[in-house]
PDB file of N, CA and C in Angstrom:
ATOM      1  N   UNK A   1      14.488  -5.381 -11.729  1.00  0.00           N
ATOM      2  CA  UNK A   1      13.408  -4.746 -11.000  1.00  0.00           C
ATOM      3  C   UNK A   1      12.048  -5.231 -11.519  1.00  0.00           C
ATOM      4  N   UNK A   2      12.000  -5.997 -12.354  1.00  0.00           N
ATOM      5  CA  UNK A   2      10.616  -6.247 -13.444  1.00  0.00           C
ATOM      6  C   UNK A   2       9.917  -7.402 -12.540  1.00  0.00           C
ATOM      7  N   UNK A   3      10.873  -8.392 -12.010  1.00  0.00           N
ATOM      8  CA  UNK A   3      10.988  -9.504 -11.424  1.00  0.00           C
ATOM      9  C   UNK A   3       9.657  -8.898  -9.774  1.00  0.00           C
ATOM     10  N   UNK A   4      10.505  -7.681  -9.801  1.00  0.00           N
ATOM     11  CA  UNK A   4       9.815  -7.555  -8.301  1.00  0.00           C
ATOM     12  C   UNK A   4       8.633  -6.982  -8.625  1.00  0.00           C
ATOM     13  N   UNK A   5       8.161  -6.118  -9.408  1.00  0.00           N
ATOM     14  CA  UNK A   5       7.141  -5.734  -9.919  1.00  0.00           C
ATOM     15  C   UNK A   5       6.209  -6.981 -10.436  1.00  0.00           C
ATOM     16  N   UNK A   6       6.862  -7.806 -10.480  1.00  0.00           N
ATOM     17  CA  UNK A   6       5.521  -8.707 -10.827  1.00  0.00           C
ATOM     18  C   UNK A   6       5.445  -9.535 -10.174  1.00  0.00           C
ATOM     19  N   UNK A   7       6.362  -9.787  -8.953  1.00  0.00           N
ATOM     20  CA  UNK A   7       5.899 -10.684  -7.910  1.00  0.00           C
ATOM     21  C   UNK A   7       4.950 -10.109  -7.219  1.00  0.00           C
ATOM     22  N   UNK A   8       4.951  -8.699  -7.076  1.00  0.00           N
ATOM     23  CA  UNK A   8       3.921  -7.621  -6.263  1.00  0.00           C
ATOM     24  C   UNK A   8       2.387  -7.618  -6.922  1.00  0.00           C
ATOM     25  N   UNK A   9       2.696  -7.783  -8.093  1.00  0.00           N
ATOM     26  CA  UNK A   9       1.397  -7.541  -8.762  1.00  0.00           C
ATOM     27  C   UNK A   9       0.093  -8.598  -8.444  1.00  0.00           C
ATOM     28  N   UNK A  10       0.413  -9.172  -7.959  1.00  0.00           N
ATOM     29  CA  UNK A  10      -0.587 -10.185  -7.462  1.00  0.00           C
ATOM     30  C   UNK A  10      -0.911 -10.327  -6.132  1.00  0.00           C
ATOM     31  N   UNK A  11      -2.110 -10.341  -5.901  1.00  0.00           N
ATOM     32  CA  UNK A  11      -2.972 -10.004  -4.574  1.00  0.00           C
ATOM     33  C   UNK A  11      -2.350 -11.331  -3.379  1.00  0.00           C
ATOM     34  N   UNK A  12      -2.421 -12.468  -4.040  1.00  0.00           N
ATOM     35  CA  UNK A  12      -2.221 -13.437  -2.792  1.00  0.00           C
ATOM     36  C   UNK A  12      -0.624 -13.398  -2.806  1.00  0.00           C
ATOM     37  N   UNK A  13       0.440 -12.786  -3.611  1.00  0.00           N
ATOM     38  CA  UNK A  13       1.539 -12.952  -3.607  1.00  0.00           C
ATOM     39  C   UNK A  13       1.886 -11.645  -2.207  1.00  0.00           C
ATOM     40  N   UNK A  14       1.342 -10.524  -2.412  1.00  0.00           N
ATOM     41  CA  UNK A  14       1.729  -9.324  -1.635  1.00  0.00           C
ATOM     42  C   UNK A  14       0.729  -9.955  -0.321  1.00  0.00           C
ATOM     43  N   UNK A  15      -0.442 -10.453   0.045  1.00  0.00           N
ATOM     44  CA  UNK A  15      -0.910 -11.219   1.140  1.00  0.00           C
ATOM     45  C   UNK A  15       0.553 -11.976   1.934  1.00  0.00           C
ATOM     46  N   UNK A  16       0.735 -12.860   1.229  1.00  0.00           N
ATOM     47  CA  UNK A  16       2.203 -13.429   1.697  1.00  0.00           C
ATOM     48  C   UNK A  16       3.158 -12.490   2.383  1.00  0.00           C
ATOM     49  N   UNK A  17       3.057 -11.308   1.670  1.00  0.00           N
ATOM     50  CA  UNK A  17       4.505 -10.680   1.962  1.00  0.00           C
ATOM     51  C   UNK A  17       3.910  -9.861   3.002  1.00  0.00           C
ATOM     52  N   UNK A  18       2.168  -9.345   3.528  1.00  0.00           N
ATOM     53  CA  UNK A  18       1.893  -8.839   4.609  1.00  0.00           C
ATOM     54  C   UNK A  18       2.648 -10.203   5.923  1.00  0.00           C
ATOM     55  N   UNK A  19       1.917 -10.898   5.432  1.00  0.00           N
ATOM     56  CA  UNK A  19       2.128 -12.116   6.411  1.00  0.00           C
ATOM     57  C   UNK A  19       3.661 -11.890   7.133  1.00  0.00           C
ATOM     58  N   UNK A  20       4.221 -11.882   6.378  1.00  0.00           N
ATOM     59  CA  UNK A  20       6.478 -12.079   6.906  1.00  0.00           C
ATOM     60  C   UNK A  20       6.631 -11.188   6.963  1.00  0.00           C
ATOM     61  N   UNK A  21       6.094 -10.099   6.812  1.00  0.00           N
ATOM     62  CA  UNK A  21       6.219  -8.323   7.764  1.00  0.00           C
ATOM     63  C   UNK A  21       6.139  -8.366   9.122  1.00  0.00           C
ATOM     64  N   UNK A  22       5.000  -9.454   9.486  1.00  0.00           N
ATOM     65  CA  UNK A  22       4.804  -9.297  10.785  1.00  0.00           C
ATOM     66  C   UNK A  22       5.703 -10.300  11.798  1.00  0.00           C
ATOM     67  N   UNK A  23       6.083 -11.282  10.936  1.00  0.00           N
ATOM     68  CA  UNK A  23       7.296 -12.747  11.312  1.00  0.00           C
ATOM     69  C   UNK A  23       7.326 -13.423  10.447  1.00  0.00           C
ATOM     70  N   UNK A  24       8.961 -13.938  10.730  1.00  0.00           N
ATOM     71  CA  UNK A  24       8.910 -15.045   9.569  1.00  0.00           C
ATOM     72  C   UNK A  24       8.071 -16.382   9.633  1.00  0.00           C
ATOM     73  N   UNK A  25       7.938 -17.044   8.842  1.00  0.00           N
ATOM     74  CA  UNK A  25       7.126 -18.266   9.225  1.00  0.00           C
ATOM     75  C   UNK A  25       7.893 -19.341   8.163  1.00  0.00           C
ATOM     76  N   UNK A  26       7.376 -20.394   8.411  1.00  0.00           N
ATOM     77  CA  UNK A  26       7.583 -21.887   7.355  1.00  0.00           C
ATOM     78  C   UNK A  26       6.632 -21.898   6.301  1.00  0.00           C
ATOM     79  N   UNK A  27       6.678 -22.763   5.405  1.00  0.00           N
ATOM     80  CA  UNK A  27       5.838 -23.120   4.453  1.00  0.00           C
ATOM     81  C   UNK A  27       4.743 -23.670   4.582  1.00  0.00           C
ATOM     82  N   UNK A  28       4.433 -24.114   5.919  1.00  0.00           N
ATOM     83  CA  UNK A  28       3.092 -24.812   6.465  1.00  0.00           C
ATOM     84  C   UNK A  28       2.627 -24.026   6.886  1.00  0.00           C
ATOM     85  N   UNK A  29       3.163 -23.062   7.866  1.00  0.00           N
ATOM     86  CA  UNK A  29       2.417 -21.779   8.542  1.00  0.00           C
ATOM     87  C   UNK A  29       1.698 -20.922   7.259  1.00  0.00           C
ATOM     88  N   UNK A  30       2.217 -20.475   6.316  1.00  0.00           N
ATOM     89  CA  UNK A  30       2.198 -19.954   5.156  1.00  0.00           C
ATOM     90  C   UNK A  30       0.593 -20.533   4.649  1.00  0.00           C
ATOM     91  N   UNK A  31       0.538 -21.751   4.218  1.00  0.00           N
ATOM     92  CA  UNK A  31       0.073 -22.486   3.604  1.00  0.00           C
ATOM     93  C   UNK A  31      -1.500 -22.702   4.477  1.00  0.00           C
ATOM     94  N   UNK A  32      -1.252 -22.498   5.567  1.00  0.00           N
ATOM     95  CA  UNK A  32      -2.506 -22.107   6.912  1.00  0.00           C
ATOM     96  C   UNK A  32      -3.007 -21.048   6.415  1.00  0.00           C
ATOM     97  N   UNK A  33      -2.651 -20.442   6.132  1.00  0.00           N
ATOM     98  CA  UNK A  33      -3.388 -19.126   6.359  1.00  0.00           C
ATOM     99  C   UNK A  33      -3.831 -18.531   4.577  1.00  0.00           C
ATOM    100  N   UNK A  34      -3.198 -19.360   3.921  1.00  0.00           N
ATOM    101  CA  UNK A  34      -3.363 -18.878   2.545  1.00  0.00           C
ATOM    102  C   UNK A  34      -4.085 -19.932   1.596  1.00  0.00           C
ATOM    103  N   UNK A  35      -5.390 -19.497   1.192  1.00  0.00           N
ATOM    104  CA  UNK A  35      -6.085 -20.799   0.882  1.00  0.00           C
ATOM    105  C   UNK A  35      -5.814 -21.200  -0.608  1.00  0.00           C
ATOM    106  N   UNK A  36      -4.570 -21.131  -1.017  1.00  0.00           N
ATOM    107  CA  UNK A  36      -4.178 -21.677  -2.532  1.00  0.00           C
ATOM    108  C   UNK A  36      -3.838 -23.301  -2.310  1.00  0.00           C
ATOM    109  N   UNK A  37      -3.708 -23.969  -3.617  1.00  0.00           N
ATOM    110  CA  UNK A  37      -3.343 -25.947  -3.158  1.00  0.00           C
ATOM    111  C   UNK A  37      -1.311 -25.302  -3.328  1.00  0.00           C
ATOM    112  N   UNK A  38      -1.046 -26.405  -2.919  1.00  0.00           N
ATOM    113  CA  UNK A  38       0.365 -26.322  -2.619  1.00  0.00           C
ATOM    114  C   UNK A  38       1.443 -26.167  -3.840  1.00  0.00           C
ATOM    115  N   UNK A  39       0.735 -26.885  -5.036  1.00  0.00           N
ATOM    116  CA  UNK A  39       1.726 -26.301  -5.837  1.00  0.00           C
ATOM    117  C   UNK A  39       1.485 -24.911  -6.394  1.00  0.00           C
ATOM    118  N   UNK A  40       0.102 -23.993  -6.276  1.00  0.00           N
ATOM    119  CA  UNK A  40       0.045 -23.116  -6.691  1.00  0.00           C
ATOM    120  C   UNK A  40       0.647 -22.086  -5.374  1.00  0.00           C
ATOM    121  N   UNK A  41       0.433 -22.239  -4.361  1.00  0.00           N
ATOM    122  CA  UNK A  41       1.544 -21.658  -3.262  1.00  0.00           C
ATOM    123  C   UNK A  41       2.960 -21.813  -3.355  1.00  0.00           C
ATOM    124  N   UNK A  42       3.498 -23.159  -3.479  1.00  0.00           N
ATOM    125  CA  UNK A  42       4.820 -23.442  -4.430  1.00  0.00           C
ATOM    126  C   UNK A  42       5.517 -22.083  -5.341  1.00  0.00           C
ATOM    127  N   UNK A  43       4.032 -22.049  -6.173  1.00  0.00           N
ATOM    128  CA  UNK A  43       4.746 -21.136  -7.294  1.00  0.00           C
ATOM    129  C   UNK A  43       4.764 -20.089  -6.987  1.00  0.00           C
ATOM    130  N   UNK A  44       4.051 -18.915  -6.039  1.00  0.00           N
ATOM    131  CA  UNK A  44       3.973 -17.802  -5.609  1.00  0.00           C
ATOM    132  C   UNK A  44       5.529 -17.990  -4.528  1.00  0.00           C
ATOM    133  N   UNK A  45       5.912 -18.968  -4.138  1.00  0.00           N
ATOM    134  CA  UNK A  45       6.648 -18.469  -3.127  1.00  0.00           C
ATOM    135  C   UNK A  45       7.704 -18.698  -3.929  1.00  0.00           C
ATOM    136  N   UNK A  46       8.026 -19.220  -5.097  1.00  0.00           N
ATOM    137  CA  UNK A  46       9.060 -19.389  -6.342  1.00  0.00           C
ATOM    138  C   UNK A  46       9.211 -17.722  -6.862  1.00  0.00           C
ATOM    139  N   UNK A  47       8.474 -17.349  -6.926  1.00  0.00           N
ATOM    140  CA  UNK A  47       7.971 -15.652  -7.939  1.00  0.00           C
ATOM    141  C   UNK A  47       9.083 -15.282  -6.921  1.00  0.00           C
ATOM    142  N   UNK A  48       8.668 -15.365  -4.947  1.00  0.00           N
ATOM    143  CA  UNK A  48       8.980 -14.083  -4.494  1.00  0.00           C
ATOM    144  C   UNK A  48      10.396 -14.345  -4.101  1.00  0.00           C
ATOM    145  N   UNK A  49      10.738 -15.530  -3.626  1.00  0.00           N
ATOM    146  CA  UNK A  49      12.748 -15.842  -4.008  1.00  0.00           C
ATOM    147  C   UNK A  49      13.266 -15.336  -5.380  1.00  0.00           C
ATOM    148  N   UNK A  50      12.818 -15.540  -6.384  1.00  0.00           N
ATOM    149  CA  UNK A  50      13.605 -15.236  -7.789  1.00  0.00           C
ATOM    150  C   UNK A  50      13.532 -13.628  -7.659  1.00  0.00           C
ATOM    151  N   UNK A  51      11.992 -12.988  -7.241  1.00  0.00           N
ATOM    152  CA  UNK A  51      12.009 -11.485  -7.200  1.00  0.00           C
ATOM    153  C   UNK A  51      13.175 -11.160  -5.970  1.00  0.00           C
ATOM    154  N   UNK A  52      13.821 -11.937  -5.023  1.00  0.00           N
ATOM    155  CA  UNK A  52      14.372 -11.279  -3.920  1.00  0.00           C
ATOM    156  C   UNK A  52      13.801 -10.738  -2.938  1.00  0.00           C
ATOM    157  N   UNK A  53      13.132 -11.007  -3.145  1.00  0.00           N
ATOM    158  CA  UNK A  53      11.586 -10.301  -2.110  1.00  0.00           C
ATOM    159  C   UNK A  53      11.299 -11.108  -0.623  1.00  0.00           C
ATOM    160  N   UNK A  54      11.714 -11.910  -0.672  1.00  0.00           N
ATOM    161  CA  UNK A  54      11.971 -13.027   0.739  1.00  0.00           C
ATOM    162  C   UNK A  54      13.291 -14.029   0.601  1.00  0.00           C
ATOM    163  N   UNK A  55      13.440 -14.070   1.613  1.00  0.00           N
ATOM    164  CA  UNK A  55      14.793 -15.152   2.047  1.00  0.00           C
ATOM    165  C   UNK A  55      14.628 -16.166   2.901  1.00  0.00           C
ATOM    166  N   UNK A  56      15.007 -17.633   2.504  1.00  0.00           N
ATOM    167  CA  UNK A  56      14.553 -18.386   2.784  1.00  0.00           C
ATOM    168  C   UNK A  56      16.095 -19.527   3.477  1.00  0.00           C
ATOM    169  N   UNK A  57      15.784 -19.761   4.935  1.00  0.00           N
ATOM    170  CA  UNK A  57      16.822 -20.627   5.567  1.00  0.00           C
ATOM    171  C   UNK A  57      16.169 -22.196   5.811  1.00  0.00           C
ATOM    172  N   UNK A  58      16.805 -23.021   5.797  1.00  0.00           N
ATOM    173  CA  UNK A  58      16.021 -24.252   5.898  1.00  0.00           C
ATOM    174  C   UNK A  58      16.761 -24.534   7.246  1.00  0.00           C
ATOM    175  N   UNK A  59      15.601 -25.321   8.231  1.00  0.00           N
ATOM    176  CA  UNK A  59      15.796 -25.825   9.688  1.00  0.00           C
ATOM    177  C   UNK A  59      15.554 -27.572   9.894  1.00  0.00           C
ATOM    178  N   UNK A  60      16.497 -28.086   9.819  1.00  0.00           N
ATOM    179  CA  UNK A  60      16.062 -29.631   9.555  1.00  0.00           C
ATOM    180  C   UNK A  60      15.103 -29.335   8.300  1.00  0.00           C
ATOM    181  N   UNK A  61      14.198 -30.090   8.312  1.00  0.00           N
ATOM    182  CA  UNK A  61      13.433 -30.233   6.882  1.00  0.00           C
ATOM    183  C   UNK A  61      12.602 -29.279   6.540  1.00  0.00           C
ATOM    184  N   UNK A  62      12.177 -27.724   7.615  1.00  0.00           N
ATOM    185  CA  UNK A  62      11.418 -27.017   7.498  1.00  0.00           C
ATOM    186  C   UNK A  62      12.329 -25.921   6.968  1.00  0.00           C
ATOM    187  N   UNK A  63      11.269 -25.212   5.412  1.00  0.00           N
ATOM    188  CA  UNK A  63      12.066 -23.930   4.903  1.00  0.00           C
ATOM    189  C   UNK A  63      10.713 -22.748   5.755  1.00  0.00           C
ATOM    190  N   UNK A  64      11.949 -21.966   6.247  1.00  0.00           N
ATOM    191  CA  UNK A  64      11.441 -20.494   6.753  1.00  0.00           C
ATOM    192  C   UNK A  64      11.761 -19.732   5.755  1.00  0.00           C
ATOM    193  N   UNK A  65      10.592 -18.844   5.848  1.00  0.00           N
ATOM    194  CA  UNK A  65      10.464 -17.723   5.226  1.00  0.00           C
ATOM    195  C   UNK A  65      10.330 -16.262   5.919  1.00  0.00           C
ATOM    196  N   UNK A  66      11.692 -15.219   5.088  1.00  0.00           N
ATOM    197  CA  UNK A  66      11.251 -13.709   6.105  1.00  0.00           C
ATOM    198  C   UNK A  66      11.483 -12.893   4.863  1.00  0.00           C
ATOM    199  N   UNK A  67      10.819 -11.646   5.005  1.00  0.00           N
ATOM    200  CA  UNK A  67      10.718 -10.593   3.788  1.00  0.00           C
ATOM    201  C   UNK A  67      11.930  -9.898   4.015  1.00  0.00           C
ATOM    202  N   UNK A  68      12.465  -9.438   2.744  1.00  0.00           N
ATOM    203  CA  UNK A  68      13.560  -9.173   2.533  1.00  0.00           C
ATOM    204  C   UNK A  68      13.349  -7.805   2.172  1.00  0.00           C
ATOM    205  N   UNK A  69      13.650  -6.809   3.278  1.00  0.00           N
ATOM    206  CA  UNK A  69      13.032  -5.236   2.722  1.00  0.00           C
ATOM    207  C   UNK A  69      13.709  -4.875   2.580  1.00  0.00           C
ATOM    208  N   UNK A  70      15.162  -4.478   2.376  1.00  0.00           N
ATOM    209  CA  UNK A  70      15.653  -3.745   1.534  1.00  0.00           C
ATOM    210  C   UNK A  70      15.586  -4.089   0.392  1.00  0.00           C
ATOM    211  N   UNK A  71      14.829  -4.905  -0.843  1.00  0.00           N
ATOM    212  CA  UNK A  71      14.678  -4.933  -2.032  1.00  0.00           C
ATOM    213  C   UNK A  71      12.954  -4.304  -2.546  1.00  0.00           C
ATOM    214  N   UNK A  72      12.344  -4.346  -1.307  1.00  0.00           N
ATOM    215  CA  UNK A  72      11.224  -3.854  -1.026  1.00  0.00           C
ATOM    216  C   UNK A  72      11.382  -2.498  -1.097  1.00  0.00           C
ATOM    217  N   UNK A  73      12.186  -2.123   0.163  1.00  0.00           N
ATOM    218  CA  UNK A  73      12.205  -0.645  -0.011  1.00  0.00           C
ATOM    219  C   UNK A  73      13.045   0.056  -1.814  1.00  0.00           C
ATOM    220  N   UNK A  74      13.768  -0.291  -1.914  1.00  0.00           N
ATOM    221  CA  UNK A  74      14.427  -0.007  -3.279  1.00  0.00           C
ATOM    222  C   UNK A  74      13.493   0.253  -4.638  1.00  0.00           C
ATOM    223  N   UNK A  75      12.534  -1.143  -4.282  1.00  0.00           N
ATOM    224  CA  UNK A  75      11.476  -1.030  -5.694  1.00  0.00           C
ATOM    225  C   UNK A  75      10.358   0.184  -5.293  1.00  0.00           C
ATOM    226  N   UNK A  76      10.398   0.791  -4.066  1.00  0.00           N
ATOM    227  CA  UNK A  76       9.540   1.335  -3.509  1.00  0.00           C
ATOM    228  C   UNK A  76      10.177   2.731  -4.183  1.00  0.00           C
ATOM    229  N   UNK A  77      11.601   2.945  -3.683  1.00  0.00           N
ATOM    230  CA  UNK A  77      12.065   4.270  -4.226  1.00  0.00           C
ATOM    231  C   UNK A  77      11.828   4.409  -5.334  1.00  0.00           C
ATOM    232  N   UNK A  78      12.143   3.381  -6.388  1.00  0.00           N
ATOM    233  CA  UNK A  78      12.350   3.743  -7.665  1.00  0.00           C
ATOM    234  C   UNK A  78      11.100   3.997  -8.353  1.00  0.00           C
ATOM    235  N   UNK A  79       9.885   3.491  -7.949  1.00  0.00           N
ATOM    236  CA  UNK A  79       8.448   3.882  -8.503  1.00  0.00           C
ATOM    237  C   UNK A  79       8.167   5.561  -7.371  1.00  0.00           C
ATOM    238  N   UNK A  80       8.649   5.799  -6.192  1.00  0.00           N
ATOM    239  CA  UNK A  80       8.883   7.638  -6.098  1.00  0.00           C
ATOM    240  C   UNK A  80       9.434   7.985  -7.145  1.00  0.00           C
ATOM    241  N   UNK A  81      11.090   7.510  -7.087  1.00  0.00           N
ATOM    242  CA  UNK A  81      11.420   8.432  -8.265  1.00  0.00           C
ATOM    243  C   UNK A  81      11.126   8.805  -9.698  1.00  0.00           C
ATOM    244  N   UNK A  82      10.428   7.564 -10.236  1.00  0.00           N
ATOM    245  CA  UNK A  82       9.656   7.575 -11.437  1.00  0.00           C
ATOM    246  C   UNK A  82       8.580   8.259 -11.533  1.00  0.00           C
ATOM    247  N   UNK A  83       8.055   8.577 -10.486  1.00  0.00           N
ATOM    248  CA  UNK A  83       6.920   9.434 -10.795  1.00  0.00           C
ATOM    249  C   UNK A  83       7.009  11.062  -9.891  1.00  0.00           C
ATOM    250  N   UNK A  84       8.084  11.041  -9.361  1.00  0.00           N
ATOM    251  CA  UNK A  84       8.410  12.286  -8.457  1.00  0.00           C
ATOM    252  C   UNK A  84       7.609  12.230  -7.609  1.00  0.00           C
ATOM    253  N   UNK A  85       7.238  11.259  -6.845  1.00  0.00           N
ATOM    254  CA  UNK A  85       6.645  11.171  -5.945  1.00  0.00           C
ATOM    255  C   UNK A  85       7.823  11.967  -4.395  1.00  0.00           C
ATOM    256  N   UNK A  86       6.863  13.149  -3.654  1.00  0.00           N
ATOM    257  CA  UNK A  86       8.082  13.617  -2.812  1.00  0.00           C
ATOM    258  C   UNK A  86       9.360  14.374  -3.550  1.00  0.00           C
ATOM    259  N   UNK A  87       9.299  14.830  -4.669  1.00  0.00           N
ATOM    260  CA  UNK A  87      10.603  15.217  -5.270  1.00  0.00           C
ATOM    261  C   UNK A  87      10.706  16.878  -4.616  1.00  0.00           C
ATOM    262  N   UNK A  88      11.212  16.826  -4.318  1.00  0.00           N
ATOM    263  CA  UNK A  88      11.780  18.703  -4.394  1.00  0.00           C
ATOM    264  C   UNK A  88      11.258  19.786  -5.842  1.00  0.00           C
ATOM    265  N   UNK A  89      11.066  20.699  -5.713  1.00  0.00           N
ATOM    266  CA  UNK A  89      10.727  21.596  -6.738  1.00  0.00           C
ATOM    267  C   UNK A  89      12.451  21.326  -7.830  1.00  0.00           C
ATOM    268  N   UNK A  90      12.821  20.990  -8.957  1.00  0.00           N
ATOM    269  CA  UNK A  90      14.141  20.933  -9.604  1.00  0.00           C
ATOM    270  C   UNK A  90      14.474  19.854  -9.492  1.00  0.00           C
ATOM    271  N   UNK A  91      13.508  18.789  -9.115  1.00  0.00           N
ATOM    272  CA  UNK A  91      13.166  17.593  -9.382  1.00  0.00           C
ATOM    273  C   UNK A  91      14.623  16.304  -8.782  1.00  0.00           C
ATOM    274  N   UNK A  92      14.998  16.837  -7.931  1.00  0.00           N
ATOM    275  CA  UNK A  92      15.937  15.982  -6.717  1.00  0.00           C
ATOM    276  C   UNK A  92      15.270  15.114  -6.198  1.00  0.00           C
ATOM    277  N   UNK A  93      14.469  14.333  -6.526  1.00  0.00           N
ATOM    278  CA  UNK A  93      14.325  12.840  -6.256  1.00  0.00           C
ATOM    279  C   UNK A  93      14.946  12.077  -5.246  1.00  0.00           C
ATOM    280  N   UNK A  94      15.672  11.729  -6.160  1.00  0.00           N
ATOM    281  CA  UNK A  94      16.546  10.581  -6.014  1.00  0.00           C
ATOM    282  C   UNK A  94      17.489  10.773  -4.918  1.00  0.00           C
ATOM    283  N   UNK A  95      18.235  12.119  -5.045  1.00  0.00           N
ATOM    284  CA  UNK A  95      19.145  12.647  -3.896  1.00  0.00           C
ATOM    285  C   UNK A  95      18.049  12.297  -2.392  1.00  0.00           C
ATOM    286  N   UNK A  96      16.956  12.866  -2.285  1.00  0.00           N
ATOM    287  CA  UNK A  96      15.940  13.194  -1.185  1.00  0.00           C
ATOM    288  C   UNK A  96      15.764  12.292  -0.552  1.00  0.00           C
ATOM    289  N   UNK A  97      15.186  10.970  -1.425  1.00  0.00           N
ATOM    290  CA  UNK A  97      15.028   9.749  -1.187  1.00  0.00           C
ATOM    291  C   UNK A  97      16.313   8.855  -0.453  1.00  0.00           C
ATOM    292  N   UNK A  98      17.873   9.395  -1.377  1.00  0.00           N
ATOM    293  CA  UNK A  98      18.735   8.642  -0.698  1.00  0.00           C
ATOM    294  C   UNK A  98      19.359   9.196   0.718  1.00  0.00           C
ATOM    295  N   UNK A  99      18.832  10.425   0.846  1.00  0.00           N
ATOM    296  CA  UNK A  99      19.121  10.954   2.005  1.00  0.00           C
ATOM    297  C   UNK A  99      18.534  10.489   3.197  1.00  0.00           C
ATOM    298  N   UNK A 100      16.995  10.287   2.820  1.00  0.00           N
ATOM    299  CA  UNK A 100      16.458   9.564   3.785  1.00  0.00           C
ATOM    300  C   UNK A 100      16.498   8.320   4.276  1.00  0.00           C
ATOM    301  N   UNK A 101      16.900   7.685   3.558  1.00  0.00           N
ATOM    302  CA  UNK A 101      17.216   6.351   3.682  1.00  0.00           C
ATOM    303  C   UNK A 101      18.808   6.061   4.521  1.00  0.00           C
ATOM    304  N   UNK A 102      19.239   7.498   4.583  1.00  0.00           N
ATOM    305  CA  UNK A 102      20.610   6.858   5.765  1.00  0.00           C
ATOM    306  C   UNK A 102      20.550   7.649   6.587  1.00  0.00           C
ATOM    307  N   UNK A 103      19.169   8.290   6.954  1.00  0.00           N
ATOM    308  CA  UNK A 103      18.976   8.080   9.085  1.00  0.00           C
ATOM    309  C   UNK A 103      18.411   7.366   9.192  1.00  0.00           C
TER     310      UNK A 103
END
C-alpha cells in the first residue's frame, strides 16, 4: 500500500490519474497534455504501474493507459478506516465500508 501512497503523493502523478478517469489514453496523448520531458513522464508512469494504479495494454507499438480503480478505491478505504473516517459510533469501519462497496 506504501507504493500507492506515494505514487499519489505527487501533483503531476495524480494529474495523470485525473486524466484516465475520464479515458484511457497512450503515452503520447499523456505526454500532450502533461508538460514534463519524456523521461521524467517515463518515470511517473513507472511509479503508477509498480503502484497498480493503472494498467497498461500495448496496440501495435502504442502503450495505452487506463486507471485501475479498484486499487484506488482500496487505498481510499484504508486511509477511512485509519482515521474512522464514516465509522459508526463502536468504531465498525471497516465492516461499513465493506458493505458499501458490494451494492
Amino acid at each position: 500500500m506504501s507504493e500507492v501512497y506515494k505514487a499519489l503523493s505527487d501533483p503531476t502523478r495524480r494529474h495523470i490519474l485525473e486524466m484516465l478517469r475520464r479515458s484511457e489514453m497512450s503515452a503520447g496523448d499523456i505526454a500532450a497534455q502533461v508538460h514534463v520531458s519524456k523521461p521524467t513522464l517515463s518515470g511517473h508512469l513507472n511509479v503508477l504501474k509498480a503502484a497498480e494504479l493503472v494498467d497498461v495494454t500495448r496496440h501495435g507499438t502504442t502503450l495505452i493507459y487506463r486507471l485501475n480503480t479498484s486499487v484506488l478505491e482500496e487505498a481510499i478505504f484504508a486511509l477511512m478506516s485509519a482515521f474512522k473516517i464514516g465509522a459508526p459510533t463502536g468504531g465498525h469501519a471497516v465492516k461499513e465500508i465493506n458493505r458499501a462497496t458490494e451494492k
